[in-house]
Protein backbone atom coordinates (compact mmCIF):
# COMPACT_ATOMS: atom_id res chain seq x y z
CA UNK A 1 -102.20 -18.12 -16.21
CA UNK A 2 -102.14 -21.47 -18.03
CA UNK A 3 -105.40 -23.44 -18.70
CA UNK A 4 -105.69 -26.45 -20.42
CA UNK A 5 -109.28 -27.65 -21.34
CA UNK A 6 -109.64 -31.35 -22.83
CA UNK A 7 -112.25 -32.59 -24.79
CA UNK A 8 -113.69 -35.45 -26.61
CA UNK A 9 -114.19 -37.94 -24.42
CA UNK A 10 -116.90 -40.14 -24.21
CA UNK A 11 -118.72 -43.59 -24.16
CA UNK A 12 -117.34 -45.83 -27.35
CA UNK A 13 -117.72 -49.83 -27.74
CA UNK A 14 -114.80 -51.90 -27.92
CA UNK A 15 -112.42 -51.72 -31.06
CA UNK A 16 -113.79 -47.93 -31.44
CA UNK A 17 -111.98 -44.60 -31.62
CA UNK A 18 -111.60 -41.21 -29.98
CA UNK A 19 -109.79 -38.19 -30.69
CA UNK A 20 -109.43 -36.35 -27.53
CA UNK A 21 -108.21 -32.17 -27.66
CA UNK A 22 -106.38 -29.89 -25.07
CA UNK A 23 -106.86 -26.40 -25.54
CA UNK A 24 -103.87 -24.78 -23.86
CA UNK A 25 -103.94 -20.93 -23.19
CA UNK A 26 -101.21 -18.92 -21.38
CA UNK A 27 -98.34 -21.06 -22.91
CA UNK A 28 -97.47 -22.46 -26.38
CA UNK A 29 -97.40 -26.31 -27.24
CA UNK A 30 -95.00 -25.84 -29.41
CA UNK A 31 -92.64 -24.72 -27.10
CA UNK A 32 -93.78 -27.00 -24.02
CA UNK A 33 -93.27 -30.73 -23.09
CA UNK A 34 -97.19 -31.73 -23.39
CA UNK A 35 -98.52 -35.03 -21.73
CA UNK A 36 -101.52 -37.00 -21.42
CA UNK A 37 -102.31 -39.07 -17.99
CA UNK A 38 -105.32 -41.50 -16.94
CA UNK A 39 -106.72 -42.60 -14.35
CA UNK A 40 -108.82 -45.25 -13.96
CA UNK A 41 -111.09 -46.08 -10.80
CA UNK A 42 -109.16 -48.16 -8.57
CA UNK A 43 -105.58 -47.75 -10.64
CA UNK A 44 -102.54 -45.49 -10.47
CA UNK A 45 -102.70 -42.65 -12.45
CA UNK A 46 -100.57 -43.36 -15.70
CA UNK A 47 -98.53 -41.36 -17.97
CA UNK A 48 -99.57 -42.74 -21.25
CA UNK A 49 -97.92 -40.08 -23.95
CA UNK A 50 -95.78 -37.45 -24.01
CA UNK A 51 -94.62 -34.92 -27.10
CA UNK A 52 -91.50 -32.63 -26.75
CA UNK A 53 -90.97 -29.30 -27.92
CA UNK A 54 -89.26 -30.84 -30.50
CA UNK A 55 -91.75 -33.15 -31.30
CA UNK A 56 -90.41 -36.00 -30.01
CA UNK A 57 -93.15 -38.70 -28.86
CA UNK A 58 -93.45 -41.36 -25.68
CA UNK A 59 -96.09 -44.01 -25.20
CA UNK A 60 -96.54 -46.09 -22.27
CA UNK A 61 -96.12 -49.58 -23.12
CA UNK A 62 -99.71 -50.92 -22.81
CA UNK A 63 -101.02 -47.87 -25.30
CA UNK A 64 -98.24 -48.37 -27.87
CA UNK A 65 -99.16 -48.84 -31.35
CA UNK A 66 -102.96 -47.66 -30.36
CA UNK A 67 -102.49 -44.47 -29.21
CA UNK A 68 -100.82 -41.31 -31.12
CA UNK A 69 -99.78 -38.01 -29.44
CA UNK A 70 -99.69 -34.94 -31.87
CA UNK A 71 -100.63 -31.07 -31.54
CA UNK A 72 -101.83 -28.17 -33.63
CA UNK A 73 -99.21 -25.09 -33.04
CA UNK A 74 -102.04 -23.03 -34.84
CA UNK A 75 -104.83 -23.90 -32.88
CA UNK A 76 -102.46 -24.66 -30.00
CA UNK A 77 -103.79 -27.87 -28.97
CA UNK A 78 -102.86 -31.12 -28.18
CA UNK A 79 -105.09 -34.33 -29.50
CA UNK A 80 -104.69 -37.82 -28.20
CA UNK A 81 -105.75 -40.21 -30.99
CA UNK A 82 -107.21 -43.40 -29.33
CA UNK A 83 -108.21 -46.30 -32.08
CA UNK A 84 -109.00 -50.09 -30.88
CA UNK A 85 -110.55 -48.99 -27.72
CA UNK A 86 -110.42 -51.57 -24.96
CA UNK A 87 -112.28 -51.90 -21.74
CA UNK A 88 -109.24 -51.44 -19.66
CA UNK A 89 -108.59 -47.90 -21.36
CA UNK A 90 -111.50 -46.97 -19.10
CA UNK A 91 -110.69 -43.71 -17.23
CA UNK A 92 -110.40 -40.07 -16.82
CA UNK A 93 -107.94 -38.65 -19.58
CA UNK A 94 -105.60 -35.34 -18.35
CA UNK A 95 -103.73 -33.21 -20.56
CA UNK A 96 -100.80 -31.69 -19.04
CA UNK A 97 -97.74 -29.42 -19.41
CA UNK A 98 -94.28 -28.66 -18.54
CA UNK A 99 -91.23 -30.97 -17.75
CA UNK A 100 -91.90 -31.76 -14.98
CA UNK A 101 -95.53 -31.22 -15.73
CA UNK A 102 -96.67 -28.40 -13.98
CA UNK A 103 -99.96 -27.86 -15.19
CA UNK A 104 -102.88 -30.51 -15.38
CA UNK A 105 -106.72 -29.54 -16.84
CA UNK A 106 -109.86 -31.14 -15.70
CA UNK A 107 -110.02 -34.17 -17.45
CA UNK A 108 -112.19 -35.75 -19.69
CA UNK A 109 -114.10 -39.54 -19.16
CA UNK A 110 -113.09 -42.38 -21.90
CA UNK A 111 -115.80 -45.06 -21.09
CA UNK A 112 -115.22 -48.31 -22.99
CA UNK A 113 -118.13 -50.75 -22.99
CA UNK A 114 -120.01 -52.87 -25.14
C-alpha cells in the first residue's frame, strides 16, 4: 500500500523559506515519477514540480527559479525547497506519485503572510 506523508509546512513572512518532505512507503522515489501540487482557496489545483525516475525536473512557470524539486533515495523522500515566499504561494502543498500520478498524501498548509 503506498503512503505518502508531507511535512514542513507552515506560516512564513514574505521573502522566507520552507523545505517541505514526503515520506513515501510502499514504493521507491527513485524509481517513481514524484510530483508536488497546490491548492489554494478559491484556485485550481496546480502542478508546480515534478522529478522523474531519472531525475529529470519540471516547474510550473510561476514557481520557476524559486522552487527546487529533489529527493533522498536513502531516506526515500521527496523535499520541495520553497525560498522567496510570496503571498500568492498560499495553499495546501500535495506530494504525489506515479505517471499519471496515482497516489496523493494529505497535504501540508504553506501560509504566506506578513
Amino acid at each position: 500500500q503506498v503512503q505518502l506523508v508531507e511535512s514542513g509546512g507552515g506560516l512564513v513572512q514574505p521573502g522566507g523559506s520552507l523545505r517541505l518532505s514526503c515520506a513515501a512507503s510502499g514504493l521507491m522515489v527513485s524509481a517513481s515519477t514524484m510530483a508536488w501540487r497546490r491548492q489554494a482557496t478559491g484556485k485550481q489545483r496546480e502542478m508546480v514540480a515534478t522529478i522523474s525516475s531519472g531525475g529529470r525536473t519540471t516547474y510550473a512557470d510561476a514557481v520557476k527559479g524559486r522552487f527546487t524539486i529533489s529527493r533522498d533515495n536513502a531516506k526515500n523522500t521527496v523535499f520541495l525547497q520553497i525560498n522567496d515566499l510570496k503571498p500568492e504561494d498560499t495553499a495546501v502543498y500535495f506530494c504525489g506519485a506515479g505517471n499519471p500520478v496515482l497516489h496523493w498524501g494529505q497535504g501540508t498548509q504553506v501560509s504566506v503572510s506578513s
